[in-house]
C-alpha atoms as a PDB file:
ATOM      1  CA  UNK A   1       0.000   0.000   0.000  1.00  0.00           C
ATOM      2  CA  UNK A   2       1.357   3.282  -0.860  1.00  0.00           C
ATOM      3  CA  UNK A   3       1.601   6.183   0.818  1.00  0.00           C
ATOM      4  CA  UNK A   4      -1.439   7.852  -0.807  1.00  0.00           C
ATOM      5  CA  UNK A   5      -3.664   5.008  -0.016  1.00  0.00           C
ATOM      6  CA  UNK A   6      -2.394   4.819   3.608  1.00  0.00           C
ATOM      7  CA  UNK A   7      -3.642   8.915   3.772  1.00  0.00           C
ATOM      8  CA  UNK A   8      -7.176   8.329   2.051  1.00  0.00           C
ATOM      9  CA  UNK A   9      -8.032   5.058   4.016  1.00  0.00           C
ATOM     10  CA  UNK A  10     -10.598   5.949   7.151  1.00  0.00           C
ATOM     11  CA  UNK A  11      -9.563   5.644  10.807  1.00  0.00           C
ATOM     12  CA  UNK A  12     -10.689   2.404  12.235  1.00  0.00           C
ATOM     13  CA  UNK A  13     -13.858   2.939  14.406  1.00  0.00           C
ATOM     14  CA  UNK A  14     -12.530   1.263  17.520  1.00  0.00           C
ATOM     15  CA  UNK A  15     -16.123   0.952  19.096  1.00  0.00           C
ATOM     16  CA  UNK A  16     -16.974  -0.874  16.182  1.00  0.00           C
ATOM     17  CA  UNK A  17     -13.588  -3.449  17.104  1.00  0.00           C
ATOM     18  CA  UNK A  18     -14.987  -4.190  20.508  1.00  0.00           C
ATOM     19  CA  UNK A  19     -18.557  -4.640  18.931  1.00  0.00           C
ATOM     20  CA  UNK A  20     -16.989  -7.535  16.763  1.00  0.00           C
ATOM     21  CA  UNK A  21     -14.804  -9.142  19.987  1.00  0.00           C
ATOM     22  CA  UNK A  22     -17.764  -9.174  21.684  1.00  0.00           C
ATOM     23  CA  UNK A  23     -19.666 -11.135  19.020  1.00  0.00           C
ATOM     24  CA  UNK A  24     -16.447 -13.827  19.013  1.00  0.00           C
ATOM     25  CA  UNK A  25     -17.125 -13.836  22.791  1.00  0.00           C
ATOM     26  CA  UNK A  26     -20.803 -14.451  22.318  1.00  0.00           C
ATOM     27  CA  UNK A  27     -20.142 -17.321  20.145  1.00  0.00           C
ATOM     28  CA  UNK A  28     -18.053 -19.223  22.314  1.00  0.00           C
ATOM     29  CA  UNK A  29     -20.796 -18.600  25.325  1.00  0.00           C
ATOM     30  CA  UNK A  30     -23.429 -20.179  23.531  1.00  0.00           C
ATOM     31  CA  UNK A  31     -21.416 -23.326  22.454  1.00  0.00           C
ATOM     32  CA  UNK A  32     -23.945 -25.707  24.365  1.00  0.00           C
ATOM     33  CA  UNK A  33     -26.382 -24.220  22.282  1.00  0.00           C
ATOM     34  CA  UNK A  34     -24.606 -25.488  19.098  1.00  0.00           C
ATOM     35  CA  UNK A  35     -23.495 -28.562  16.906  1.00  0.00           C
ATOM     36  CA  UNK A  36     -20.063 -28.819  16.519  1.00  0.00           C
ATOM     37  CA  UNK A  37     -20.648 -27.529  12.638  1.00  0.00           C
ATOM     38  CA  UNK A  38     -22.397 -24.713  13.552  1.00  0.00           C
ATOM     39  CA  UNK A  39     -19.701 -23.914  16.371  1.00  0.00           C
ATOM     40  CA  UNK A  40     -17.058 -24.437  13.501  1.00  0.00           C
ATOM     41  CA  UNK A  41     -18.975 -22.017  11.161  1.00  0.00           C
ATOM     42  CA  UNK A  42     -19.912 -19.420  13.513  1.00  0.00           C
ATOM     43  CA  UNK A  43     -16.273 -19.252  15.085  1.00  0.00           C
ATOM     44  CA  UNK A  44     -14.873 -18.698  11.559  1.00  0.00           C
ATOM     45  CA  UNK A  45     -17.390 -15.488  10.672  1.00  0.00           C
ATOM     46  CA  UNK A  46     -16.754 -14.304  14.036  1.00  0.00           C
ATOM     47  CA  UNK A  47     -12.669 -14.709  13.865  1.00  0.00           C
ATOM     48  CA  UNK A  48     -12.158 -13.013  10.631  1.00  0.00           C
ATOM     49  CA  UNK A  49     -13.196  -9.362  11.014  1.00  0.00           C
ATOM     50  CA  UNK A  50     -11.543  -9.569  14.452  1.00  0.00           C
ATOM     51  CA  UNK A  51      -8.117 -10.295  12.379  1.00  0.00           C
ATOM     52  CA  UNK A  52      -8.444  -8.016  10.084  1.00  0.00           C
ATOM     53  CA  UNK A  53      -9.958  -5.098  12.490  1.00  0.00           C
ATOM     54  CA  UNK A  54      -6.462  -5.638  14.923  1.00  0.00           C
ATOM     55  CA  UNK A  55      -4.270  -5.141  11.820  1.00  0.00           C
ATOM     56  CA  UNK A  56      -5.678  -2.008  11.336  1.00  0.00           C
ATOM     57  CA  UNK A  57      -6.065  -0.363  14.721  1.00  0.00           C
ATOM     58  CA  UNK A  58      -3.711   2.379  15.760  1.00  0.00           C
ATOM     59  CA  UNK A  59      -1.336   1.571  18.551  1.00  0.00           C
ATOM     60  CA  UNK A  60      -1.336   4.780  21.391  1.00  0.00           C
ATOM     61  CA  UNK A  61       1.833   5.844  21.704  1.00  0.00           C
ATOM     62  CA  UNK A  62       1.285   6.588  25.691  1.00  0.00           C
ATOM     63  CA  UNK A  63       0.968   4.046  28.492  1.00  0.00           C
ATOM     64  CA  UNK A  64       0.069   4.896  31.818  1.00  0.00           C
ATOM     65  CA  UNK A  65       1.195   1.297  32.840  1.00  0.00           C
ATOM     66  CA  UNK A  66      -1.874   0.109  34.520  1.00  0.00           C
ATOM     67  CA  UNK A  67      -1.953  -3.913  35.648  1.00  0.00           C
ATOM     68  CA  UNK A  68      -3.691  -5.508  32.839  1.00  0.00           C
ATOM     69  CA  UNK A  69      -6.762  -6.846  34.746  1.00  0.00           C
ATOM     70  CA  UNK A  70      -7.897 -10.696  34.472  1.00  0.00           C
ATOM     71  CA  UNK A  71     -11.396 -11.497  34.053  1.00  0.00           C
ATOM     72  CA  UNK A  72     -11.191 -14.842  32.281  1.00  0.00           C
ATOM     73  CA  UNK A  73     -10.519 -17.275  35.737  1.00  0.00           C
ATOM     74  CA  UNK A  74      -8.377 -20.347  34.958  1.00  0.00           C
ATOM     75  CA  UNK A  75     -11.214 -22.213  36.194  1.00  0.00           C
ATOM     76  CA  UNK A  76     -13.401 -20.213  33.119  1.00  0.00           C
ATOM     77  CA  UNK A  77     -10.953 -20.878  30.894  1.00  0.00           C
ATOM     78  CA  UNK A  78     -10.733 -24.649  31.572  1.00  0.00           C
ATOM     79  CA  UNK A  79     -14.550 -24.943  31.504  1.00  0.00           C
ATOM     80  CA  UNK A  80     -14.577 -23.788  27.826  1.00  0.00           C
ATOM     81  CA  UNK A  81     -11.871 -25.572  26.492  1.00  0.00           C
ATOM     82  CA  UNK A  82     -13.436 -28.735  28.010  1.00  0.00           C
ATOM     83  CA  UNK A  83     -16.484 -28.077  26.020  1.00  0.00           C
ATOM     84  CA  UNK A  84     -14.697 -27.407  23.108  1.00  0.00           C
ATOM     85  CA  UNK A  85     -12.825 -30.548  22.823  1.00  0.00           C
ATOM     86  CA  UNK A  86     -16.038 -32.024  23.389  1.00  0.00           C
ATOM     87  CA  UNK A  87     -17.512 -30.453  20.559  1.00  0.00           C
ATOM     88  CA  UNK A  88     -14.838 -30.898  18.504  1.00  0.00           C
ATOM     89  CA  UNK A  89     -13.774 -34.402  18.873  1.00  0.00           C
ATOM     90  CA  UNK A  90     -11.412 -35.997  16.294  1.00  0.00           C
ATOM     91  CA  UNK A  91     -11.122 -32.090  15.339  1.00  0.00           C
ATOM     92  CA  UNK A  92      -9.281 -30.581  17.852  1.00  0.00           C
ATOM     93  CA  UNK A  93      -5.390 -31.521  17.103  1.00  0.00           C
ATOM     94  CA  UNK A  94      -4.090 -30.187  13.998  1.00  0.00           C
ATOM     95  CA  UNK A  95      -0.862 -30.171  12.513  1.00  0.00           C
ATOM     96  CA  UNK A  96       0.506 -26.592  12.894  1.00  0.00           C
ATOM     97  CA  UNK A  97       2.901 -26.058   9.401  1.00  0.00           C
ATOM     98  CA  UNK A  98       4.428 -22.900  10.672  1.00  0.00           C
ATOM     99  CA  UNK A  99       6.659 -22.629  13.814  1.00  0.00           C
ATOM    100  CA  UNK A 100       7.183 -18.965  14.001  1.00  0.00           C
ATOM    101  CA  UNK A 101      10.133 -20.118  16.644  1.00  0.00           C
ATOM    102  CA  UNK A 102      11.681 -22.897  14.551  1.00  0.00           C
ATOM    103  CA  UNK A 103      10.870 -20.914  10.718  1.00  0.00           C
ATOM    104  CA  UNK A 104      13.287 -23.040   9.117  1.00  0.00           C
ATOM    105  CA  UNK A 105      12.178 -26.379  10.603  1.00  0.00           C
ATOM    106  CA  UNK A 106      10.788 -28.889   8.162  1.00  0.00           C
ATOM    107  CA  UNK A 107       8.853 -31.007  11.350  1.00  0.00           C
ATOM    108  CA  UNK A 108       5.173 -30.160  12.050  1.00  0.00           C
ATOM    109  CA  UNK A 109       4.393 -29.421  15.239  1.00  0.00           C
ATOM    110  CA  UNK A 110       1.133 -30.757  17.315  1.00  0.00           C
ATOM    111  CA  UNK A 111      -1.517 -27.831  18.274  1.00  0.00           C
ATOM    112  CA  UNK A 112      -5.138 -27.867  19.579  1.00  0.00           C
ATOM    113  CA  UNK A 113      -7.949 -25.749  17.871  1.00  0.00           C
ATOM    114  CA  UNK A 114      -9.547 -25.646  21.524  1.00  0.00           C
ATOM    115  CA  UNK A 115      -6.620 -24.308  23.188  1.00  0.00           C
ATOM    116  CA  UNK A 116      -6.047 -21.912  20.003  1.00  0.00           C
ATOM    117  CA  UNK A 117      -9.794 -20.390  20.346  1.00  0.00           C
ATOM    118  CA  UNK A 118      -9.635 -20.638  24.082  1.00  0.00           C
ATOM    119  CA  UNK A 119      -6.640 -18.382  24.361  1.00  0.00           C
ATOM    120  CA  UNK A 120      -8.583 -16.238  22.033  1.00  0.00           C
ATOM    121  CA  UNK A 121     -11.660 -15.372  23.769  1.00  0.00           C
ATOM    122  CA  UNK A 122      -9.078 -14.749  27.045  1.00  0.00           C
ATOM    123  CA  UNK A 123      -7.417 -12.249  25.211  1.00  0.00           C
ATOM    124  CA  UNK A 124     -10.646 -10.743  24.109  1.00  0.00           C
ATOM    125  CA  UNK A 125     -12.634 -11.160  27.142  1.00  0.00           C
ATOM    126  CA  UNK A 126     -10.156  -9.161  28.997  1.00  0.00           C
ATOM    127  CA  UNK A 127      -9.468  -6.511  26.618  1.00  0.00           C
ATOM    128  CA  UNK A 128     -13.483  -6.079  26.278  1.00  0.00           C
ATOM    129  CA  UNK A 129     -14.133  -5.890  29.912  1.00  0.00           C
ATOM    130  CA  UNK A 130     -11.429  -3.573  31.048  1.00  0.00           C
ATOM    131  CA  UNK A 131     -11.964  -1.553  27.646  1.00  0.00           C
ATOM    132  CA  UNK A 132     -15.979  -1.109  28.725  1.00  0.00           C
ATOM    133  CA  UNK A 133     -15.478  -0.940  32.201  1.00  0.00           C
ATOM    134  CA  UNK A 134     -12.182   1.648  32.429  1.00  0.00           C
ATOM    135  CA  UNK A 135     -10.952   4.909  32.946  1.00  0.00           C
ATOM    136  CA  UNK A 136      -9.768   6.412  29.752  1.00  0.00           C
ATOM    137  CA  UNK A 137      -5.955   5.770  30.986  1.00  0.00           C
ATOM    138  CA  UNK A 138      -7.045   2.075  31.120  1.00  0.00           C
ATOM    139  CA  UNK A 139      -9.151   2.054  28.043  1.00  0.00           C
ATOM    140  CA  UNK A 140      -5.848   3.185  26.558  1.00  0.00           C
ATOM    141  CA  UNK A 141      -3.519   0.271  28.138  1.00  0.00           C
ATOM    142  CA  UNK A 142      -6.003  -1.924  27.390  1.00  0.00           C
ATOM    143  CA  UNK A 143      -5.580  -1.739  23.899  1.00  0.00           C
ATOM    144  CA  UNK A 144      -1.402  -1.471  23.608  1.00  0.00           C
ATOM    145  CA  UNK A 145      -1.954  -4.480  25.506  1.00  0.00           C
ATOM    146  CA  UNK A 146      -4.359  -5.904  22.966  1.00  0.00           C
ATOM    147  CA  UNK A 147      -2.113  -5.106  19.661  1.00  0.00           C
ATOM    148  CA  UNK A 148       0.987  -6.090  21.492  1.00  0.00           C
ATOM    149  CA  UNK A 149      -0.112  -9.603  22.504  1.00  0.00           C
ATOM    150  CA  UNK A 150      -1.827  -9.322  18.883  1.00  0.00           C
ATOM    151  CA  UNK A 151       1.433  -9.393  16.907  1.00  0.00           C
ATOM    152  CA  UNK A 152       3.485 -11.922  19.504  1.00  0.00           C
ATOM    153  CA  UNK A 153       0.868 -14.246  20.299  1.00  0.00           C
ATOM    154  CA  UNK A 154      -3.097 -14.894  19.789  1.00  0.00           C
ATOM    155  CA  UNK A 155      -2.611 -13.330  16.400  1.00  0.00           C
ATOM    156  CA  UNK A 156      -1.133 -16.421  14.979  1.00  0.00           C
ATOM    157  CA  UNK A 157      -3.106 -18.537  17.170  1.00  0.00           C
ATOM    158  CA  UNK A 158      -6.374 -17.310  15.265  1.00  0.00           C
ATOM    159  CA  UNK A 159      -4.560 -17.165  11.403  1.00  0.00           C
ATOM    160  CA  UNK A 160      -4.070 -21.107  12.394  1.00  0.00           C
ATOM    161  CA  UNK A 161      -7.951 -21.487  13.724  1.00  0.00           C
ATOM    162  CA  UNK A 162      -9.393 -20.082  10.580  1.00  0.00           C
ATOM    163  CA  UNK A 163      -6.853 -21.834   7.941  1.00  0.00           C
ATOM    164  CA  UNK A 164      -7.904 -25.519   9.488  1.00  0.00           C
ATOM    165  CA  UNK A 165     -11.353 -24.642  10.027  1.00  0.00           C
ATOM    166  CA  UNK A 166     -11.066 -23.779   6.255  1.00  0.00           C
ATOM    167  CA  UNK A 167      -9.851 -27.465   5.433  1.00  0.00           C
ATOM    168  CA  UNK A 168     -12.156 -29.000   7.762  1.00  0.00           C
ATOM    169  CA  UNK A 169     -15.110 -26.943   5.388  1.00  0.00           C
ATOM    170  CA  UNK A 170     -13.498 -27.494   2.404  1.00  0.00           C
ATOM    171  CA  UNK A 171     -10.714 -28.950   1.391  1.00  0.00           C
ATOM    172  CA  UNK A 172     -10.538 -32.499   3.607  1.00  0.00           C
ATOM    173  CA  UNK A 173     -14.242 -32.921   4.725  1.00  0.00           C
ATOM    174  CA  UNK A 174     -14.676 -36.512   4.592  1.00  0.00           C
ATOM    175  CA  UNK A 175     -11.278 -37.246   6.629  1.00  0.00           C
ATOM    176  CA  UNK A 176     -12.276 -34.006   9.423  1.00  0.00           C
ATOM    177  CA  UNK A 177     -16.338 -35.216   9.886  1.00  0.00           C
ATOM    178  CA  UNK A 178     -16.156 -32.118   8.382  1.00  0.00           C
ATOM    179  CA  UNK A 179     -19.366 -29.961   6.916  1.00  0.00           C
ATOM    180  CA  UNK A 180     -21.297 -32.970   5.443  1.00  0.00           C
ATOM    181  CA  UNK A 181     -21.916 -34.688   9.275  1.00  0.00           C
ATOM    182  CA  UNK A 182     -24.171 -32.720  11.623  1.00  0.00           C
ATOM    183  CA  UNK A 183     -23.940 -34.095  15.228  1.00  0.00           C
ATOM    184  CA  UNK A 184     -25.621 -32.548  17.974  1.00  0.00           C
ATOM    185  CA  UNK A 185     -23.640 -31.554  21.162  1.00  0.00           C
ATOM    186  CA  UNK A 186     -24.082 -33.978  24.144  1.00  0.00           C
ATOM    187  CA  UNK A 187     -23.160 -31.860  27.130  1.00  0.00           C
ATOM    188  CA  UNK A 188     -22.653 -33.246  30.303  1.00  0.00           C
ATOM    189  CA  UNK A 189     -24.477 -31.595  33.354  1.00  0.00           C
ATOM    190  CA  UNK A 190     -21.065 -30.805  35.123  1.00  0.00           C
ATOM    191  CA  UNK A 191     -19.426 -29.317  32.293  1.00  0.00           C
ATOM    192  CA  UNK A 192     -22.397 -27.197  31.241  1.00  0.00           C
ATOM    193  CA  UNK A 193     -20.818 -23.632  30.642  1.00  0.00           C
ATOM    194  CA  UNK A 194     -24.757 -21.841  31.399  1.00  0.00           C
ATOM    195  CA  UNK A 195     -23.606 -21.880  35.400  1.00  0.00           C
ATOM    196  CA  UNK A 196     -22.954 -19.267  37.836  1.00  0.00           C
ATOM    197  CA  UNK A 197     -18.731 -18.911  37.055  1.00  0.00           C
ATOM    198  CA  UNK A 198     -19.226 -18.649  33.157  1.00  0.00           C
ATOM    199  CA  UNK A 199     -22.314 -16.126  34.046  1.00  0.00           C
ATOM    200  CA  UNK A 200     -20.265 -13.605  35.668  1.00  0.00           C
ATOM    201  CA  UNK A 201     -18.427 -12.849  32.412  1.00  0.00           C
ATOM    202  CA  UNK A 202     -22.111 -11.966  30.505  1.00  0.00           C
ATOM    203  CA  UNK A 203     -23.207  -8.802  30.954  1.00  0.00           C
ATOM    204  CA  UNK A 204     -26.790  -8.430  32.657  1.00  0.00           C
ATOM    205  CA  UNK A 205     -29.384  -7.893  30.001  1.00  0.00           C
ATOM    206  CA  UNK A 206     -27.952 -10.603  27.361  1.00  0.00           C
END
């Protein structure tokens, strides 16, 4: 892009960014509502304006160094990623081509697609609740710390969610389960993420 685009292109309406982190966060809330191809389908709408949306934000050039708060407990966290590899099944380990710390190495190595879109909606989660709920210094932290762990981390994490979920759709269907088997989710009453932990992360009213 050259210079002249980079002047005529709009500012990115960052209300409109937390509007689409918050739908990715709805998604994975409502995954006992779901079959795991609807999960798989939803996710993949929900992921891709959130990638391209980061890319464009503006990083502040000012932190006030506030604490990044935690919303997302571990106990939260390993709630939904026990639903997910429920809902996933066979689905959830993928070979992972790229190892941004071994480039050059020619071995694969072993990732999860629930661990990927867990440590996703953490990232979110927390930069959507202290982004709502802050002072305008936090607001501020809140998203360095957003682009930051963007580029080094959950960045990657969600290019590699959306390229499998893509194979699973439609390159390698029949050897996924992919898009041609519809199987309802099974949830069991313990792991059912509508309790009282997972409800403290929904804002009243939803």
């Amino acid at each position: 892009m050259d210079s002249s685009s980079k002047k005529t292109e709009k500012p990115l309406d960052v209300n409109l960014f937390v509007k689409n982190c918050e739908d990715y966060c709805k998604v994975v809330e409502s995954l006992d509502e779901m079959s795991s191809i609807e999960v798989l389908q939803d996710l993949k709408i929900a992921l891709l304006p959130v990638y391209v949306k980061t890319h464009r934000l503006v990083r502040p050039k000012t932190k006030y160094e506030h604490d990044a708060e935690k919303h997302v407990t571990e106990r939260q966290y390993n709630k939904i990623r026990k639903i997910l590899i429920t809902i996933l099944g066979t689905r959830d380990n993928y070979n992972e081509i790229f190892n941004p710390e071994k480039p050059n190495s020619k071995k694969s190595t072993q990732a999860s697609l629930s661990e990927d879109l867990t440590d996703i909606y953490q990232d979110l989660k927390d930069f959507v609740q202290w982004y709502t709920q802050g002072t305008l210094e936090a607001t501020n932290d809140a998203l360095i710390e957003l682009i930051d762990t963007f580029g080094k981390y959950w960045g990657m994490k969600l290019a590699n969610a959306v390229r499998y979920i893509h194979a699973v759709q439609y390159i390698k269907p029949s050897v996924y389960g992919g898009f041609d088997e519809v199987d309802e989710v099974v949830a069991d009453e313990e792991e059912d993420i509508d309790d009282d932990d997972l409800k403290a992360l929904i804002p009243e009213g939803e």
